[in-house]
Protein backbone atom coordinates (compact mmCIF):
# COMPACT_ATOMS: atom_id res chain seq x y z
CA UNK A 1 131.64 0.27 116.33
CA UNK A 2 129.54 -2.04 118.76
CA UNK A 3 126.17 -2.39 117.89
CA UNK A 4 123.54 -0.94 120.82
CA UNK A 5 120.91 -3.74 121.36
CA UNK A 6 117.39 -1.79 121.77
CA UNK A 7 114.24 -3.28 123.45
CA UNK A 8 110.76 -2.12 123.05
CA UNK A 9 107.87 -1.37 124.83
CA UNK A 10 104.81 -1.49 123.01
CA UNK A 11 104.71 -3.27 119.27
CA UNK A 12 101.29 -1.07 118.18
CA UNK A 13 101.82 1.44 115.09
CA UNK A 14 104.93 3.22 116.30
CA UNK A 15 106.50 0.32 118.25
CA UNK A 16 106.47 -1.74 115.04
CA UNK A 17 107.72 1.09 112.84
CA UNK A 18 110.88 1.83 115.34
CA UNK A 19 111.13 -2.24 115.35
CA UNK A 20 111.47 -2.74 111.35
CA UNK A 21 114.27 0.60 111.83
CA UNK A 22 116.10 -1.55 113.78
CA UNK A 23 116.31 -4.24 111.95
CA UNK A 24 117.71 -2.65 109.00
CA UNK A 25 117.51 0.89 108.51
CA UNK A 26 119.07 2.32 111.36
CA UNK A 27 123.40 1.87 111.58
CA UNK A 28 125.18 0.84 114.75
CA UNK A 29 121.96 -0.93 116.46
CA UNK A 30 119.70 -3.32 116.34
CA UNK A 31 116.78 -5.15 117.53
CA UNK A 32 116.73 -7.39 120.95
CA UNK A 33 113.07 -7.82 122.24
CA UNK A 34 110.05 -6.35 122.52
CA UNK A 35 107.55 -6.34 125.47
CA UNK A 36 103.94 -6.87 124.53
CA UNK A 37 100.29 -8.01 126.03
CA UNK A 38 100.52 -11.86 126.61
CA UNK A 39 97.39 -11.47 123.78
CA UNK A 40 99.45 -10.08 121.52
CA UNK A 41 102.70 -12.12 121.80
CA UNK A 42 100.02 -15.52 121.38
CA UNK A 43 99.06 -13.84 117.97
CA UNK A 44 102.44 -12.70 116.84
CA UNK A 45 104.03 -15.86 117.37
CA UNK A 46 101.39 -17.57 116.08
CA UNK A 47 101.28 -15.76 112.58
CA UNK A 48 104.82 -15.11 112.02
CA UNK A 49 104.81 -11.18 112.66
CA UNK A 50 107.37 -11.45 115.53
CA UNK A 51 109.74 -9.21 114.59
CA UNK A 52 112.01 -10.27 117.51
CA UNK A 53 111.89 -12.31 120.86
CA UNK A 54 109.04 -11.45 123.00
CA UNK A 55 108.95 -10.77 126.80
CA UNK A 56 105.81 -10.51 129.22
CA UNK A 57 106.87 -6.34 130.35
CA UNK A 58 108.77 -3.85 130.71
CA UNK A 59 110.42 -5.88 133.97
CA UNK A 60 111.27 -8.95 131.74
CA UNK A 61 112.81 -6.48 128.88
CA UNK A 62 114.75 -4.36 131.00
CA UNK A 63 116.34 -7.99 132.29
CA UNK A 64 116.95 -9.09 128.85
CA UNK A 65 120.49 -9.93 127.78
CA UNK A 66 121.72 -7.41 125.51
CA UNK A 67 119.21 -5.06 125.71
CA UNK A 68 121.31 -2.03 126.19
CA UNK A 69 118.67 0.90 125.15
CA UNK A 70 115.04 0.69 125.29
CA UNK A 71 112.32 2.52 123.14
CA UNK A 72 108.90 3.61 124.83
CA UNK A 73 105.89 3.00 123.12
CA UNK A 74 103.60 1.84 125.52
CA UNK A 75 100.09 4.10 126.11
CA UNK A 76 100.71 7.37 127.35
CA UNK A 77 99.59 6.94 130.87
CA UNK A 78 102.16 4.24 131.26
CA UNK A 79 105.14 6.61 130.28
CA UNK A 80 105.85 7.93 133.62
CA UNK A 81 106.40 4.06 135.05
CA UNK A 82 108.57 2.86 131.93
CA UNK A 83 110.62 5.77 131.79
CA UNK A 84 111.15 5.84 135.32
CA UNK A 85 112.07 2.05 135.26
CA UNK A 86 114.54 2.12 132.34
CA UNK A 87 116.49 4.99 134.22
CA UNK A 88 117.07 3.31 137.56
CA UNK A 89 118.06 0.22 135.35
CA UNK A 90 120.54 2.42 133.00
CA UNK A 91 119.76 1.51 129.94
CA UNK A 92 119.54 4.52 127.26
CA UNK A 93 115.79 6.27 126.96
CA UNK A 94 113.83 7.23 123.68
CA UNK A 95 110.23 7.96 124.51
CA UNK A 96 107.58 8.87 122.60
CA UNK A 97 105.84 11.68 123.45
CA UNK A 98 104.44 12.35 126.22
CA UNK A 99 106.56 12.39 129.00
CA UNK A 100 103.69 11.28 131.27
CA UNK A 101 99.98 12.04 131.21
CA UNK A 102 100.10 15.06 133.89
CA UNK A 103 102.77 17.26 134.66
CA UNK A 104 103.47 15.93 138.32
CA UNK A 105 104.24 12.79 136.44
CA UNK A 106 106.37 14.27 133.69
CA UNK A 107 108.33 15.68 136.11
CA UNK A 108 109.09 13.10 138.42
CA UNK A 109 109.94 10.90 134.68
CA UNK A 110 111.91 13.84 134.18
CA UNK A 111 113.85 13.82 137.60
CA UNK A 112 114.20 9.77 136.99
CA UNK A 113 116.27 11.15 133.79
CA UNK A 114 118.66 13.58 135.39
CA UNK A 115 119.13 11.49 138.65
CA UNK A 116 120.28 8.61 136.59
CA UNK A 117 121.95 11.00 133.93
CA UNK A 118 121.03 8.23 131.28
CA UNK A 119 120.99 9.19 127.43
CA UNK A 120 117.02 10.22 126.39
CA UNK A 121 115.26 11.70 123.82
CA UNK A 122 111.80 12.31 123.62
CA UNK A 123 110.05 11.66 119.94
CA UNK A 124 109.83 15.25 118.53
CA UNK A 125 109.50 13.97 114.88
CA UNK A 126 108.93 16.95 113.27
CA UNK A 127 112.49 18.67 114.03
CA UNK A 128 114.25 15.51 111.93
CA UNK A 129 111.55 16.56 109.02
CA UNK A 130 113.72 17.76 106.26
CA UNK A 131 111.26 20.65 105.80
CA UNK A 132 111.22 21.94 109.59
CA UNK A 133 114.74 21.19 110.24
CA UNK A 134 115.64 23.35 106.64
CA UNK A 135 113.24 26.30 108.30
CA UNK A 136 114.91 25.76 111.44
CA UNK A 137 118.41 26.42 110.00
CA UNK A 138 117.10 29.60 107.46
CA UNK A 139 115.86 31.08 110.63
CA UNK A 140 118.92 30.79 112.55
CA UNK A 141 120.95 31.58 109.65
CA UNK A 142 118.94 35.13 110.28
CA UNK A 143 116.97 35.14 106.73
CA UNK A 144 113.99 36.16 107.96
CA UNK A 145 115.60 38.73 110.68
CA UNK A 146 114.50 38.80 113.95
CA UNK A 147 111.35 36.48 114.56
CA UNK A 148 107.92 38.13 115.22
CA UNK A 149 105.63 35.68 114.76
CA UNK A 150 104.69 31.94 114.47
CA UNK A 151 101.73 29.98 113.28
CA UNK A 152 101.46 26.57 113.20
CA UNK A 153 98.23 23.88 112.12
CA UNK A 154 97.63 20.35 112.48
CA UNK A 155 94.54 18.56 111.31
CA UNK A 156 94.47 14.78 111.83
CA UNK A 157 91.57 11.80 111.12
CA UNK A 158 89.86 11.30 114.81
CA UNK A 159 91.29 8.18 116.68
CA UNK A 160 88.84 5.99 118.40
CA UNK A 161 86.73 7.44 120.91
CA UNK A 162 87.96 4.73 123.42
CA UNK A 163 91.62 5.95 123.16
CA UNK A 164 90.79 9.54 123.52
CA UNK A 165 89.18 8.86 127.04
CA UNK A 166 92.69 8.45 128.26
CA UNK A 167 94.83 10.51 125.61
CA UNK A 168 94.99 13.54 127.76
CA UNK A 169 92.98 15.60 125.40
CA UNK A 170 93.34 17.20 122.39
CA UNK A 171 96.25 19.17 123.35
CA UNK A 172 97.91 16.52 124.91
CA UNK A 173 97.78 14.53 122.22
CA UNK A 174 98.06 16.46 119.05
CA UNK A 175 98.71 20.02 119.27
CA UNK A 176 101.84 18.71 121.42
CA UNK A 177 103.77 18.28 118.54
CA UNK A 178 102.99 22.28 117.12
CA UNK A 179 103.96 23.32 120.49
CA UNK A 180 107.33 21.96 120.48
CA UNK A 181 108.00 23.02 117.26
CA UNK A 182 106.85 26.55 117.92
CA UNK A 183 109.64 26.55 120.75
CA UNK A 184 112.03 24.49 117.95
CA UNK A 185 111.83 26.94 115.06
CA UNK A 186 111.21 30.80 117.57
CA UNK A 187 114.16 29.36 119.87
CA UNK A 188 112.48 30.83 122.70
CA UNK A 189 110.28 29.03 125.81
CA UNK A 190 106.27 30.22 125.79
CA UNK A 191 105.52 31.84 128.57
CA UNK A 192 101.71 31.85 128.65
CA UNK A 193 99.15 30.77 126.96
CA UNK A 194 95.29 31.23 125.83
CA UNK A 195 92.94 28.78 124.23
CA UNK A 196 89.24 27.84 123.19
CA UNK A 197 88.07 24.19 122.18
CA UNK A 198 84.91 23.33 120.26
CA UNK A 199 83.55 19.80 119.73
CA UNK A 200 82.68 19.56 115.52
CA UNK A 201 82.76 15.86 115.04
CA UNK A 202 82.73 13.94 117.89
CA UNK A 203 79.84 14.62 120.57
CA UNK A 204 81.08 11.86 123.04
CA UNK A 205 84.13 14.03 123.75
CA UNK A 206 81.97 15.84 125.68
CA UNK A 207 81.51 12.79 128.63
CA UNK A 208 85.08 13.63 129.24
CA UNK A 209 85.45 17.40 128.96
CA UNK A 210 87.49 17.15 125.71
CA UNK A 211 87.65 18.80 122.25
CA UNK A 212 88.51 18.59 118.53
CA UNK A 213 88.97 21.83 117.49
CA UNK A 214 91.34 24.33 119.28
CA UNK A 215 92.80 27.54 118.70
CA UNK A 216 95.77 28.39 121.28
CA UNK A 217 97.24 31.77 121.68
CA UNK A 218 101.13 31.20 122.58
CA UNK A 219 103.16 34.74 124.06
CA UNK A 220 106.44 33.46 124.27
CA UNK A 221 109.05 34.98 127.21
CA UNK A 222 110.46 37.63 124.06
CA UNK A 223 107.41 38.83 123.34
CA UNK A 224 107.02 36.72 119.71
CA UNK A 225 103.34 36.02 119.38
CA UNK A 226 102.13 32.77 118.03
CA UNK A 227 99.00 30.61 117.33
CA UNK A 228 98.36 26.93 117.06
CA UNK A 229 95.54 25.39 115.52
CA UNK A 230 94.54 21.81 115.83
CA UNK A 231 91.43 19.87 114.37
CA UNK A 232 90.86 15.86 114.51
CA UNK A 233 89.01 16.50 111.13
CA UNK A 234 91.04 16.39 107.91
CA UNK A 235 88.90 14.48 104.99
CA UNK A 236 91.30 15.53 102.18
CA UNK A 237 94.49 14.19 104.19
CA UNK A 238 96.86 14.43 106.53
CA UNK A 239 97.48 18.07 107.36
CA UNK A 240 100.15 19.65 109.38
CA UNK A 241 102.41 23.35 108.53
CA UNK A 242 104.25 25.88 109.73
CA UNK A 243 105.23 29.37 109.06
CA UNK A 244 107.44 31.85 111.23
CA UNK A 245 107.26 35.51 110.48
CA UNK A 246 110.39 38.24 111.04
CA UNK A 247 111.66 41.77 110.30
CA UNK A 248 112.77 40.45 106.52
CA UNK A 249 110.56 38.15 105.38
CA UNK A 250 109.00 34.89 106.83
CA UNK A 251 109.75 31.05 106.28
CA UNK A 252 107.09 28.63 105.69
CA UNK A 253 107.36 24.43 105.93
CA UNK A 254 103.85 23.01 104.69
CA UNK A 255 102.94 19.05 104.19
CA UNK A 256 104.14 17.95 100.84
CA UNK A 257 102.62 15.53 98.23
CA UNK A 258 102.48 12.17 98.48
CA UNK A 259 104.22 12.13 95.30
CA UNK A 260 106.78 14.80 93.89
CA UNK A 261 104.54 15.34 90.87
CA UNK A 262 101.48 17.71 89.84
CA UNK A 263 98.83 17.00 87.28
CA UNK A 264 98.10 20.45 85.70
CA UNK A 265 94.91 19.87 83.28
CA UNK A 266 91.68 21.11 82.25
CA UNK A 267 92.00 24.29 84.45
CA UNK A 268 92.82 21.58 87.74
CA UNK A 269 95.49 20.87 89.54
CA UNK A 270 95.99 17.58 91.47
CA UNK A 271 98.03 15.81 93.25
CA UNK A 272 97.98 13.11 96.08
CA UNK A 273 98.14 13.92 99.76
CA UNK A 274 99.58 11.73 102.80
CA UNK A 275 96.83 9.98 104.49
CA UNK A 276 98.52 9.20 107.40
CA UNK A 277 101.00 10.66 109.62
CA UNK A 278 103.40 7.53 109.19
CA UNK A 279 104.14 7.16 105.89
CA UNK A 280 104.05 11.35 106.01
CA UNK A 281 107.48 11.17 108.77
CA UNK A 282 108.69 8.03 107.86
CA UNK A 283 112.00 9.66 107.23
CA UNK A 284 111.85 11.58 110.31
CA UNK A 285 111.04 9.07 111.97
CA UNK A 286 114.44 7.10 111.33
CA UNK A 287 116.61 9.81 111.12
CA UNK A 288 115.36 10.81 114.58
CA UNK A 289 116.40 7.59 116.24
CA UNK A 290 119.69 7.22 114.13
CA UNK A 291 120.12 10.67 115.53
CA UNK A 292 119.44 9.00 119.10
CA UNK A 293 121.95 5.90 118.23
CA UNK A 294 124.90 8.56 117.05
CA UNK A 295 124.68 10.40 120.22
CA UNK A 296 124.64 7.48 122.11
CA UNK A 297 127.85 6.43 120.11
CA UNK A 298 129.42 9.58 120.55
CA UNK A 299 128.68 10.22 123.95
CA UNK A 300 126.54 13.20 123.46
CA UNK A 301 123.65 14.50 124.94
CA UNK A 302 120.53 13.35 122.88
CA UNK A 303 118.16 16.21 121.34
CA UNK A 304 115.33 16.99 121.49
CA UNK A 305 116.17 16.06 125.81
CA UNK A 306 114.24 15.07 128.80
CA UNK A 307 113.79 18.88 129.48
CA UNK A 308 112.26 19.81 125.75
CA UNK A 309 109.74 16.94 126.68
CA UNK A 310 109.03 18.33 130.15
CA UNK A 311 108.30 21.99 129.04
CA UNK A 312 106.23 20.62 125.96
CA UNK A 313 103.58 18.50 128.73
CA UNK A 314 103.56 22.18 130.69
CA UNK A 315 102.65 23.68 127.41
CA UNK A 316 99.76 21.39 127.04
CA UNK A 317 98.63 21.77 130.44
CA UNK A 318 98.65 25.30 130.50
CA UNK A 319 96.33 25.04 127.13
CA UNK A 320 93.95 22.64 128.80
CA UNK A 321 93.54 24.24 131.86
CA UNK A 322 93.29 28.42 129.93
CA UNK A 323 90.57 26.37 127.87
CA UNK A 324 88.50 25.66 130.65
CA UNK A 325 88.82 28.50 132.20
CA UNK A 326 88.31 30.93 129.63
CA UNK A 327 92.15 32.74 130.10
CA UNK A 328 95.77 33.59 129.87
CA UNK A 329 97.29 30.61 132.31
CA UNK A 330 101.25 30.99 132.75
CA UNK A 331 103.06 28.09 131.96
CA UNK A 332 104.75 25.69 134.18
């Protein structure tokens, strides 16, 4: 099997996670270059934490030799641009999320996709999670019956205030995930949606009309009802869960323990939480792109696809825009 050579855009959190994947973890590709700010490449190179060669941008990495794939990691207003870029120069696509940071510009990334027909997936974690993907397959399998209802929560420690100003928002950039994963575990598109905000923790959100606490009412197009709440406030730990309701019964995928052990003693019980959402996916987070490098290998179409990302931003947008307004906003 030839080995797919992978470039990167973006070596932050993410970017340096996928990079260490690649050069190790993940079978049938590896790691070619990474593009990064000429501030950062001085640094890297000069403390050893190059993890590859470095290039200038996303122009000098798509011209790399051997760079056959490329992964997106670059700030979410620059998504639209990279994605767009790596399709006209047919190398392979996995972005992380979002496609773009407004809908005109997911869809034209999205159009980019199917007018090149390039492999891409977008970075839906949470559907490579052994626990979703397990809830996933029990509702499919029909134990739980028809689905009625879905619920889903994610609470998260508040990023800086300076990458929030061009995050998108709160449901942009967070409740994002429970919204594709509402559409992953129902197997049915939302067709409108209703939402409040309140700010809780961080009054400068306000400069920018944004939130950290939202509630989002999701009526999906076969009439399964669903709610998503998302909070940057979560002092005990990382928080995220999900639970889908039917005729029989009703499936539920919660965070687990940092450790596979509980301390039952002197009428407590403890045990130790993920503080973070990367060591919390870490395995989803390489079986997703292994699942990107098999497709690619067997000449399948990636999943979850330029179109899951697509509907996901509309999602978000319809949120934003029912929050200000105050009602049910279709979506897309």
């Amino acid at each position: 099997m030839t080995s797919i050579g992978f470039g990167i855009i973006g070596l932050g959190r993410m970017g340096a996670f996928h990079a260490a994947s690649l050069n190790g973890r993940i079978a049938g590709a590896h790691l070619v270059a990474a593009a990064v700010a000429p501030a950062d490449r001085e640094r890297m190179l000069a403390d050893g934490s190059a993890l590859c060669t470095l290039v200038s941008d996303a122009e000098a990495l798509l011209a790399t030799p051997g760079v056959d794939a490329v992964i997106v990691v670059s700030p979410s207003s620059l998504h639209r641009e990279h994605i767009a870029m790596a399709a006209r120069a047919g190398k392979a696509i996995f972005s992380e999320k979002p496609l773009a940071d407004s809908v005109a510009g997911a869809r034209e990334a999205a159009e980019a996709v199917r007018a090149t027909g390039v492999p891409f997936q977008i970075g839906f974690q949470r559907r490579f999670d052994p626990g979703y993907a397990r809830a996933r397959q029990l509702i499919a399998d029909g134990a739980i019956g028809k689905v009625e209802m879905f619920r889903g929560i994610t609470c998260d420690r508040i990023p800086p205030v300076e990458f929030l100003r061009t995050s998108g928002g709160l449901f942009w950039d967070l409740a994002i995930h429970d919204f594709d994963a509402a559409r992953f575990l129902v197997g049915d598109d939302v067709a409108e949606v209703c939402a409040a905000g309140s700010i809780m923790v961080e009054p400068r959100l306000a400069e920018f009309d944004d939130i950290d606490h939202g509630i989002v009412m999701l009526r999906f197009r076969n009439g399964v009802l669903g709610v998503c709440q998302s909070s940057w406030r979560a002092p005990y730990g990382y928080d995220i869960r999900a639970e889908v309701h039917g005729e029989l019964g009703k499936v539920v995928t919660e965070v687990d323990e940092q450790f596979p052990a509980r301390l039952y003693r002197d009428g407590r019980l403890e045990s130790s939480r993920h503080d973070q959402f990367v060591e919390r996916f870490s395995v989803a987070y390489t079986t997703e792109l292994q699942a990107f490098v098999d497709a690619i290998h067997a000449g399948t179409p990636p999943s979850p696809g330029v179109e899951d990302g697509l509907k996901a931003v509309e999602i978000s947008d319809a949120a934003t825009r029912s929050r200000r307004s105050g009602g049910w906003v279709a979506v897309g």
